[in-house]
PDB file of N, CA and C in Angstrom:
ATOM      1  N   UNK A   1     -48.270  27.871 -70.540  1.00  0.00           N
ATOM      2  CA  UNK A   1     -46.912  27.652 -70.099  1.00  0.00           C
ATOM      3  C   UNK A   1     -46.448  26.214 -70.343  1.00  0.00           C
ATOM      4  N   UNK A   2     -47.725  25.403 -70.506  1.00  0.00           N
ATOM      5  CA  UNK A   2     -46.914  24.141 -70.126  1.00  0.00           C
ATOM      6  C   UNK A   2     -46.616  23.489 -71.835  1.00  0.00           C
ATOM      7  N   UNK A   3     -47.339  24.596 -72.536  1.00  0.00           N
ATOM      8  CA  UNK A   3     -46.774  24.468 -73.990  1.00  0.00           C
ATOM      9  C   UNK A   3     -45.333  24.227 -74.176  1.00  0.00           C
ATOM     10  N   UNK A   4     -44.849  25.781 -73.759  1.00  0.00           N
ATOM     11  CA  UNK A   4     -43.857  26.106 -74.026  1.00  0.00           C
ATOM     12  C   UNK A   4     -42.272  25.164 -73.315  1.00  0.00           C
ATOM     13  N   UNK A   5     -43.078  24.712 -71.839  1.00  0.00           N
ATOM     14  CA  UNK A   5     -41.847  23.702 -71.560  1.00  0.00           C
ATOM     15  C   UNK A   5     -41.972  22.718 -72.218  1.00  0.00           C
ATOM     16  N   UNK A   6     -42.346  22.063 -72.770  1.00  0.00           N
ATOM     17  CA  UNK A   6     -42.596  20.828 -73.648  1.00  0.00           C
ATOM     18  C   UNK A   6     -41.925  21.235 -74.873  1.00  0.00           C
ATOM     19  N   UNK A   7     -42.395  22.087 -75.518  1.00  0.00           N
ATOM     20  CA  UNK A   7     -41.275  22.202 -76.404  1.00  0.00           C
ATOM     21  C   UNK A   7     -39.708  22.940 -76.430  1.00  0.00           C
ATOM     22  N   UNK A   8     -39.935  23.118 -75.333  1.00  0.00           N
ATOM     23  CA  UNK A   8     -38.136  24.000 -74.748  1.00  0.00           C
ATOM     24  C   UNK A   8     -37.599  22.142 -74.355  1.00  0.00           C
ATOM     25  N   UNK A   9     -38.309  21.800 -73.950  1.00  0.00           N
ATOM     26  CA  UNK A   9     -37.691  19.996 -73.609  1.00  0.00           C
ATOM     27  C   UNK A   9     -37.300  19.176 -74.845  1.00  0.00           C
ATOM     28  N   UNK A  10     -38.365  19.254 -75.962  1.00  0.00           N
ATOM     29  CA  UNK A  10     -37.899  19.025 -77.357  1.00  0.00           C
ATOM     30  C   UNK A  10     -36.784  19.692 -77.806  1.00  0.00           C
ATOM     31  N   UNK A  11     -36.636  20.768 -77.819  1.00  0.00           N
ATOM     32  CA  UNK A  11     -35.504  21.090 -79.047  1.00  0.00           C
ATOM     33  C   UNK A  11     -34.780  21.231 -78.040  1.00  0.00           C
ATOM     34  N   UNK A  12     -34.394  20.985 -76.702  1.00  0.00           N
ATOM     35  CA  UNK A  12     -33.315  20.226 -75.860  1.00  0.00           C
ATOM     36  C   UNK A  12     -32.549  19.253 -76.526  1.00  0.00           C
ATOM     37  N   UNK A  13     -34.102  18.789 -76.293  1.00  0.00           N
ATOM     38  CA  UNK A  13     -32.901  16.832 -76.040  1.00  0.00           C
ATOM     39  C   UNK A  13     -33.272  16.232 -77.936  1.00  0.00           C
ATOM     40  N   UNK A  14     -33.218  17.528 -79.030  1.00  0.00           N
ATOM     41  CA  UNK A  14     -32.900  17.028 -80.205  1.00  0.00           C
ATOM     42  C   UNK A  14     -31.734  17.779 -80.556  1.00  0.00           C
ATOM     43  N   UNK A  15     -31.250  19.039 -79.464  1.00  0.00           N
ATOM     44  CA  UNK A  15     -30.000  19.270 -79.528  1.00  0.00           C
ATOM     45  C   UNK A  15     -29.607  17.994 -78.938  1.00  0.00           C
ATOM     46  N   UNK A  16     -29.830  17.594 -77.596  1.00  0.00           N
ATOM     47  CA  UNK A  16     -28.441  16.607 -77.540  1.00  0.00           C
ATOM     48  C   UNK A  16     -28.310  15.763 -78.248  1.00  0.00           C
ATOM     49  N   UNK A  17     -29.218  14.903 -78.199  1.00  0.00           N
ATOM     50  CA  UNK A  17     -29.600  13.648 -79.321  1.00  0.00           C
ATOM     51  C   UNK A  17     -28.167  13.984 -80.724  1.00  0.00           C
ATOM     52  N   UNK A  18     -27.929  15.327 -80.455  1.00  0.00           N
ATOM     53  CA  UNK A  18     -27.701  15.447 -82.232  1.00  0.00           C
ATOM     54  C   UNK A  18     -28.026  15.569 -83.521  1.00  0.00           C
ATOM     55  N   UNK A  19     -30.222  15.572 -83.098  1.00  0.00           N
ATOM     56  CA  UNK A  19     -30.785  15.454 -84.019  1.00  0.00           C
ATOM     57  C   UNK A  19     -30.695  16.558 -84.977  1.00  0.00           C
ATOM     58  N   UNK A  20     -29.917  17.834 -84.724  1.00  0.00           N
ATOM     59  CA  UNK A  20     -30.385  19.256 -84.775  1.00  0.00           C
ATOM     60  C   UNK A  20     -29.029  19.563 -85.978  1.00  0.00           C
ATOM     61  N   UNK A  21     -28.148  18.609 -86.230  1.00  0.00           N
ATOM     62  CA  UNK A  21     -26.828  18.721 -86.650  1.00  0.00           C
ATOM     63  C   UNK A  21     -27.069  18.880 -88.323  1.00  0.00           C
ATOM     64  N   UNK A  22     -27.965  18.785 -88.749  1.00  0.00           N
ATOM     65  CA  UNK A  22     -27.933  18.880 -90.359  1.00  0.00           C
ATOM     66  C   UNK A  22     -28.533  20.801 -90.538  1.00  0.00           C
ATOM     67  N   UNK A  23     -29.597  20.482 -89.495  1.00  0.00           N
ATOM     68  CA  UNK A  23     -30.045  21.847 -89.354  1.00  0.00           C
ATOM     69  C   UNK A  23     -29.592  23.062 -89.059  1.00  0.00           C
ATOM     70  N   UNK A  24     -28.634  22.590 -88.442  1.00  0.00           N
ATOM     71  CA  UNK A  24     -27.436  23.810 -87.352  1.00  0.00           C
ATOM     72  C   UNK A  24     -26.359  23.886 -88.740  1.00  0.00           C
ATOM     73  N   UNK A  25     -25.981  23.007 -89.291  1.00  0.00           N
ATOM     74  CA  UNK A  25     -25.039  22.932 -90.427  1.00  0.00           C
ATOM     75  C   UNK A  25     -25.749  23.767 -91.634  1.00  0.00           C
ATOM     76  N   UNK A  26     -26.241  23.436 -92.190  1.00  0.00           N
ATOM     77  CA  UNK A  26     -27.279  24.213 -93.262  1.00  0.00           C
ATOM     78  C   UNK A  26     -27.493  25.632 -92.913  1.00  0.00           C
ATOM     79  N   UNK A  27     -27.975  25.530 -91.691  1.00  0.00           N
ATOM     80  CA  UNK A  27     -28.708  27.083 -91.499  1.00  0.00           C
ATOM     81  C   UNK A  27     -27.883  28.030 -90.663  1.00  0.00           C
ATOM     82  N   UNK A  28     -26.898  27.941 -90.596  1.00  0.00           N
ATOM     83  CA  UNK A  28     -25.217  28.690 -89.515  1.00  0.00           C
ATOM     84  C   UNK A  28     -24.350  28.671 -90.125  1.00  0.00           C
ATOM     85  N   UNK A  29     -24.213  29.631 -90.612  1.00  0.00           N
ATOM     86  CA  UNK A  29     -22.845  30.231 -91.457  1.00  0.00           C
ATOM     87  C   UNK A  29     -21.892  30.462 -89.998  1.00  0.00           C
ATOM     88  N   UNK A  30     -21.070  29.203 -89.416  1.00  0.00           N
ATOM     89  CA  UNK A  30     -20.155  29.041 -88.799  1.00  0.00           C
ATOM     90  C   UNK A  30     -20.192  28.420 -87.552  1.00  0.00           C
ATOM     91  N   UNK A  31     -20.185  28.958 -86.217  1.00  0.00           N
ATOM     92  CA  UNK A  31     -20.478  28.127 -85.249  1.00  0.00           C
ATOM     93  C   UNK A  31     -21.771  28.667 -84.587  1.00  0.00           C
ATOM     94  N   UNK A  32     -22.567  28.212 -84.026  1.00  0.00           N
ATOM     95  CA  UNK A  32     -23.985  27.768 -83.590  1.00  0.00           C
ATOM     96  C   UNK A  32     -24.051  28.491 -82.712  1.00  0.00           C
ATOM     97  N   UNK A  33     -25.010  29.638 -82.144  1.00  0.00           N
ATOM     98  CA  UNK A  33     -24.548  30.373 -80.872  1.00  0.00           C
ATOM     99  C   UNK A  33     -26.656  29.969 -80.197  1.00  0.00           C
ATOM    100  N   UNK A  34     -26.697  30.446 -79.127  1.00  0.00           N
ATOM    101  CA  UNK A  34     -27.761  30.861 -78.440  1.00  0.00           C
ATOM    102  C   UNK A  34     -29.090  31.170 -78.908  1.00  0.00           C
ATOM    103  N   UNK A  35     -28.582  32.685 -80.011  1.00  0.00           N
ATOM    104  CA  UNK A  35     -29.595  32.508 -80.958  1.00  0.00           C
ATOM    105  C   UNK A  35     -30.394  31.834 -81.918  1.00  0.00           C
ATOM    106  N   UNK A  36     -29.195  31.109 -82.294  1.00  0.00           N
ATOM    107  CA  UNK A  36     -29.693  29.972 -83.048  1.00  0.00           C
ATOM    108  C   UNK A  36     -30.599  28.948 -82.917  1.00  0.00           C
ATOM    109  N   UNK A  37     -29.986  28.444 -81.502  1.00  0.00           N
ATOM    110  CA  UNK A  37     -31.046  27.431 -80.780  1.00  0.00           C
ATOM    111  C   UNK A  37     -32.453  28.263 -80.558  1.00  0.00           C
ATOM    112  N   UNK A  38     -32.251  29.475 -80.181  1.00  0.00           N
ATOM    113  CA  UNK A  38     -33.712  30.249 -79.705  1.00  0.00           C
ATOM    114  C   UNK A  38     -34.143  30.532 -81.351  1.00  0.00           C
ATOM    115  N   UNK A  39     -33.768  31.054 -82.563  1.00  0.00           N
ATOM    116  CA  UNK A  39     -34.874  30.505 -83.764  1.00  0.00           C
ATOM    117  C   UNK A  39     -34.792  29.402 -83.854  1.00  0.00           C
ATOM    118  N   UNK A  40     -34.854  28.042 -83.682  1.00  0.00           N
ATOM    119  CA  UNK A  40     -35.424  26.870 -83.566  1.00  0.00           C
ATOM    120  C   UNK A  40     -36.514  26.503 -82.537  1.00  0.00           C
ATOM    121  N   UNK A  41     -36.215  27.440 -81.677  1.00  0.00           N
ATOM    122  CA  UNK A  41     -37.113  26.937 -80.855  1.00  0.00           C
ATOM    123  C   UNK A  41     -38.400  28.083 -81.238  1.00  0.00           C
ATOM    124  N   UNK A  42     -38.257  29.256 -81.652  1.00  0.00           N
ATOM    125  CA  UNK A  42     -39.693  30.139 -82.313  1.00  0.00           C
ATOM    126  C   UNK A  42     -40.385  29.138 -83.524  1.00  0.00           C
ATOM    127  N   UNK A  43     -38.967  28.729 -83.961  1.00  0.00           N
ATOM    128  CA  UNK A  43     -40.044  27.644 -85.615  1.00  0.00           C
ATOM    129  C   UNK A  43     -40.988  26.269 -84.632  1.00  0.00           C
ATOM    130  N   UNK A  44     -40.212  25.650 -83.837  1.00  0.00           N
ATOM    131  CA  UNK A  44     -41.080  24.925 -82.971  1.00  0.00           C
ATOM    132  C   UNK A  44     -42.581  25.215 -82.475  1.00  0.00           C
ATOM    133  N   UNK A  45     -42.294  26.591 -81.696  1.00  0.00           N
ATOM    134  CA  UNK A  45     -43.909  27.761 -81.267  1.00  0.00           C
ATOM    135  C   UNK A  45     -44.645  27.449 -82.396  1.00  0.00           C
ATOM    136  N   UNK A  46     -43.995  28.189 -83.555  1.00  0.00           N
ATOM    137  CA  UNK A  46     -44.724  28.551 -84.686  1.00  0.00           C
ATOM    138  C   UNK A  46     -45.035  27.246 -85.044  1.00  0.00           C
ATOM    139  N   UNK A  47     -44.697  25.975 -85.645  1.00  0.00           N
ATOM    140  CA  UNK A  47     -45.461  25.320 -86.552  1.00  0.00           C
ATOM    141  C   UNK A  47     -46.380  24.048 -85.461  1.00  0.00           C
ATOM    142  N   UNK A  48     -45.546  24.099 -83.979  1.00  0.00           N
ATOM    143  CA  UNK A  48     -46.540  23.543 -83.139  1.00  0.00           C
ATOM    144  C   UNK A  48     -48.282  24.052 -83.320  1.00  0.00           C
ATOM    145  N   UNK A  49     -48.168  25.457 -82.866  1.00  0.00           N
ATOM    146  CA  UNK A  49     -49.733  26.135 -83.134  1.00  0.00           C
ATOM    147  C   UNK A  49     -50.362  25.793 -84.645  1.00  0.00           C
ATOM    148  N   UNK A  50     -49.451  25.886 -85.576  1.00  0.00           N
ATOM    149  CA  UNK A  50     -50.149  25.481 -86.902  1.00  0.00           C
ATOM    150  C   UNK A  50     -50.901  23.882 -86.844  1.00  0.00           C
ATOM    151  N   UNK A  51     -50.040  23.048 -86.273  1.00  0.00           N
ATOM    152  CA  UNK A  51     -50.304  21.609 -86.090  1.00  0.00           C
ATOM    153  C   UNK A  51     -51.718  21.899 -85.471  1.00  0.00           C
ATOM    154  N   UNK A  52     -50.996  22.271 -84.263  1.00  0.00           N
ATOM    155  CA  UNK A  52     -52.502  21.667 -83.594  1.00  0.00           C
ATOM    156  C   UNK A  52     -53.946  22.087 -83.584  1.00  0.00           C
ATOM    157  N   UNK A  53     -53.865  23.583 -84.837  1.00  0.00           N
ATOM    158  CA  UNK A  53     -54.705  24.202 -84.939  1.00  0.00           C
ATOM    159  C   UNK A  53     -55.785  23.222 -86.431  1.00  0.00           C
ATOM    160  N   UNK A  54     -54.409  22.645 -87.536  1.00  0.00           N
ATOM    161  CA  UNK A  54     -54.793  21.828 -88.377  1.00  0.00           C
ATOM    162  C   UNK A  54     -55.326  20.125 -87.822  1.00  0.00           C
ATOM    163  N   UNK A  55     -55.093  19.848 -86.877  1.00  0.00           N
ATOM    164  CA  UNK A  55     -55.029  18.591 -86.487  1.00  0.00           C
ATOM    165  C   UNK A  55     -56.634  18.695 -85.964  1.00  0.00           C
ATOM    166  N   UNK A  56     -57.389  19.191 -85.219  1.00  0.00           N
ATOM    167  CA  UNK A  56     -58.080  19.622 -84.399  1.00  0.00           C
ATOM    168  C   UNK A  56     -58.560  19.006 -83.330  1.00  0.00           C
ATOM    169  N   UNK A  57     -57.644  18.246 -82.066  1.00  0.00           N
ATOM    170  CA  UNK A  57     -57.707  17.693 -81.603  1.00  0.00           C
ATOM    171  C   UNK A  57     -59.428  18.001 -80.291  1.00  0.00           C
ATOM    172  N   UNK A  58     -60.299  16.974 -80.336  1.00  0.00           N
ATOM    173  CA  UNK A  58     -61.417  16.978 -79.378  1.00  0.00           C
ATOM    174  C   UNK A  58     -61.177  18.285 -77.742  1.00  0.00           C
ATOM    175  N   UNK A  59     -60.095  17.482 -77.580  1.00  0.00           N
ATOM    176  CA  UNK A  59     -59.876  18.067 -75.899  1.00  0.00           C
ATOM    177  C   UNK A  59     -58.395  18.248 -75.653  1.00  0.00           C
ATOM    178  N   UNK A  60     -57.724  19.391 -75.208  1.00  0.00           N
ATOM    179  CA  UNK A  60     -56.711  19.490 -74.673  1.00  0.00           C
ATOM    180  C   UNK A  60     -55.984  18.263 -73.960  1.00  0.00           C
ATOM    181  N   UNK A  61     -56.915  17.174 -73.210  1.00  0.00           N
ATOM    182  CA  UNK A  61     -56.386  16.150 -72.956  1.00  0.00           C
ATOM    183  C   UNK A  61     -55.750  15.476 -73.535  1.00  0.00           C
ATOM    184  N   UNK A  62     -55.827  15.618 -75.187  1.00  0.00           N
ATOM    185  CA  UNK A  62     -55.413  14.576 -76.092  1.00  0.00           C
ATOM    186  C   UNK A  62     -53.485  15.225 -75.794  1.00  0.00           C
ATOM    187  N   UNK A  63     -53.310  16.542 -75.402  1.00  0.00           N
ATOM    188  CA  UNK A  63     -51.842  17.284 -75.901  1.00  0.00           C
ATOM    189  C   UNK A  63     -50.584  16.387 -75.739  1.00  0.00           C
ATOM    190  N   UNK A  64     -50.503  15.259 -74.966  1.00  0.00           N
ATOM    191  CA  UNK A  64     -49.343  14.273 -75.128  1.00  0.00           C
ATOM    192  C   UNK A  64     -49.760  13.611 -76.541  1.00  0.00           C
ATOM    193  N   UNK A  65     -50.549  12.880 -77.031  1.00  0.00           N
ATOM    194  CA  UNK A  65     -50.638  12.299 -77.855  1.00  0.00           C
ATOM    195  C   UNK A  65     -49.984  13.552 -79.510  1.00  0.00           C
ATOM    196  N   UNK A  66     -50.607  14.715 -79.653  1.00  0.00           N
ATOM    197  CA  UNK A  66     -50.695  15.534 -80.238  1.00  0.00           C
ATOM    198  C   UNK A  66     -48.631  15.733 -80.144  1.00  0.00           C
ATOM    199  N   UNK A  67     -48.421  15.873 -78.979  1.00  0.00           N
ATOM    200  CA  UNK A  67     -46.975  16.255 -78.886  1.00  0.00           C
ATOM    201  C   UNK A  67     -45.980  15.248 -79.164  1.00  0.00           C
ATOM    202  N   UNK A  68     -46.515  14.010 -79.211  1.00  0.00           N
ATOM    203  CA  UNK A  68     -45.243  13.166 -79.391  1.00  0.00           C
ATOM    204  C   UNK A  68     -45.614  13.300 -81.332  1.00  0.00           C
ATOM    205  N   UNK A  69     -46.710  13.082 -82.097  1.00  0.00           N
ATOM    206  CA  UNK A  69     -46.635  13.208 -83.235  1.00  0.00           C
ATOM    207  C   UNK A  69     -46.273  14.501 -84.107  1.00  0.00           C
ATOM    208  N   UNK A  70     -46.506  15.321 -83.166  1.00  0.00           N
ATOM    209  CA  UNK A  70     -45.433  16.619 -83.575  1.00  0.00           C
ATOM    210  C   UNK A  70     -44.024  16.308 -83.800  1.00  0.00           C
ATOM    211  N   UNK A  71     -43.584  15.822 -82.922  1.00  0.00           N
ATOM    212  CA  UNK A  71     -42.304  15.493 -82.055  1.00  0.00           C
ATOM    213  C   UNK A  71     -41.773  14.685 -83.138  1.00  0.00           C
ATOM    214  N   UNK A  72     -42.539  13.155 -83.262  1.00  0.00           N
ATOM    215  CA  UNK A  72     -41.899  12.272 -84.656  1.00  0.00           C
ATOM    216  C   UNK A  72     -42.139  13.475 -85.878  1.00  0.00           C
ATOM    217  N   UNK A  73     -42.858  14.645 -86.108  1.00  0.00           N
ATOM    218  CA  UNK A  73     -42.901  14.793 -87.649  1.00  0.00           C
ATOM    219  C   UNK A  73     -41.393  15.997 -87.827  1.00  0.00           C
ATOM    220  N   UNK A  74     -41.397  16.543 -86.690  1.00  0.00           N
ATOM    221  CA  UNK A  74     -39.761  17.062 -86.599  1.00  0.00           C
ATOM    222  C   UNK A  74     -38.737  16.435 -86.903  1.00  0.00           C
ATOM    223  N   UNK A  75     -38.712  14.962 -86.406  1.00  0.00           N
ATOM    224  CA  UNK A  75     -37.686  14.275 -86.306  1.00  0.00           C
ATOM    225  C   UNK A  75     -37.851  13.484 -87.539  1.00  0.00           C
ATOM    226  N   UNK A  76     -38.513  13.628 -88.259  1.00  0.00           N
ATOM    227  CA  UNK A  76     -38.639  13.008 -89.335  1.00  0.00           C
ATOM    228  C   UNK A  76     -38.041  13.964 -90.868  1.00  0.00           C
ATOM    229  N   UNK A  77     -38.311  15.522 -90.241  1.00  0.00           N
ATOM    230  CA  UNK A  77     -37.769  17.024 -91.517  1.00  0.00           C
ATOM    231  C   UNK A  77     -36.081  16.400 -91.005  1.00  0.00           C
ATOM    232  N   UNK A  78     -35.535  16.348 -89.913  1.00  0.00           N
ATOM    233  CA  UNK A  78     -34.240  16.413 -89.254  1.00  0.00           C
ATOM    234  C   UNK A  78     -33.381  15.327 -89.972  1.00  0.00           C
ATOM    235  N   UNK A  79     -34.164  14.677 -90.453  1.00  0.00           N
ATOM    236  CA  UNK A  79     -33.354  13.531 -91.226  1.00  0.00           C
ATOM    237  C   UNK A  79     -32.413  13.463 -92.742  1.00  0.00           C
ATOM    238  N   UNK A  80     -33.297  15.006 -93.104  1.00  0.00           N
ATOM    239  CA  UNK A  80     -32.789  14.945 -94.485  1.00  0.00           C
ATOM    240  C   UNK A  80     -31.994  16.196 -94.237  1.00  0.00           C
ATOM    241  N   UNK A  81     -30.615  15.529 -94.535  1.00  0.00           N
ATOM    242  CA  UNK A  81     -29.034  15.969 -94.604  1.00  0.00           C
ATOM    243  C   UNK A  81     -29.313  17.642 -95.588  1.00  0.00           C
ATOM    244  N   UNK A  82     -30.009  18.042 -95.533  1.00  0.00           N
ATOM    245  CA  UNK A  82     -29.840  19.604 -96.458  1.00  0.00           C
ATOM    246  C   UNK A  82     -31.512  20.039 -95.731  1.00  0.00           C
ATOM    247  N   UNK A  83     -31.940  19.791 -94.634  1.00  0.00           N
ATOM    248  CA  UNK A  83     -32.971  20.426 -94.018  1.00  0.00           C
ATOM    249  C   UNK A  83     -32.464  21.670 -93.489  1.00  0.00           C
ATOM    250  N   UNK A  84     -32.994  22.885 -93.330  1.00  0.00           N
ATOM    251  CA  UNK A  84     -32.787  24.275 -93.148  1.00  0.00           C
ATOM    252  C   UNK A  84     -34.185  24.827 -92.449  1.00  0.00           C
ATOM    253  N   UNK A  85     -35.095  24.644 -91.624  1.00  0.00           N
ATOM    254  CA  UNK A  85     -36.224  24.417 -90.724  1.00  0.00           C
ATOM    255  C   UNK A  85     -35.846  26.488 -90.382  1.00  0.00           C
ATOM    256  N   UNK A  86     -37.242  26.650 -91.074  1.00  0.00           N
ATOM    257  CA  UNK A  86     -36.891  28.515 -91.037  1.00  0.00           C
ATOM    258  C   UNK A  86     -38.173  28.908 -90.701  1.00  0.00           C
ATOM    259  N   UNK A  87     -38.217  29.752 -90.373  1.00  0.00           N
ATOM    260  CA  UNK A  87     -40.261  30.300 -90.061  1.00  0.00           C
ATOM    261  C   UNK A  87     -40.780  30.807 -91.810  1.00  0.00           C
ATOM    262  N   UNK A  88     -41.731  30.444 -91.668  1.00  0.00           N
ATOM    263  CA  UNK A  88     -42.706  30.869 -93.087  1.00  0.00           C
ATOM    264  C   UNK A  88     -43.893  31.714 -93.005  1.00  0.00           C
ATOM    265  N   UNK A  89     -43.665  32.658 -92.398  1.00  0.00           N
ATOM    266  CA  UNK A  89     -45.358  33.387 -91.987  1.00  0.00           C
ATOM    267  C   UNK A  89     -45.793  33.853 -93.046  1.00  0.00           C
TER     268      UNK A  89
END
């Protein structure tokens, strides 16, 4: 659970931030509804578990450390003005 609030807190406050505005533009053919935010927040689930499954962190203790570099590598796709952040299974 405490996954999932952590990243429901992320793609919060990178909606407010505004960080989410190239992404919401690109990938929303019009205005931005509910759903939208909720597939951003499944691609979050999804490539969080990939991370931390590739990363292989020692101990669950490490999961702040693990989450803020998640966190910068999001905010780092969010930057480029034609990002479109989609699930890839």
């Amino acid at each position: 659970a405490i996954v999932g609030i952590n990243l429901t807190e992320m793609a919060y406050s990178l909606l407010k931030s505004e960080a989410l505005k190239f992404h919401l533009y690109n990938f929303v053919p019009g205005i931005p509804t509910m759903e939208h935010f909720h597939q951003f927040y499944c691609y979050l689930v999804y490539e969080f578990d990939k991370f931390w499954f590739e990363e292989e962190p020692e101990s669950i203790m490490y999961f702040n450390l693990y989450r803020e570099k998640f966190h910068e590598k999001i905010k780092g796709l969010l930057l480029d003005c034609n990002v479109a952040l989609t699930l890839k299974v």
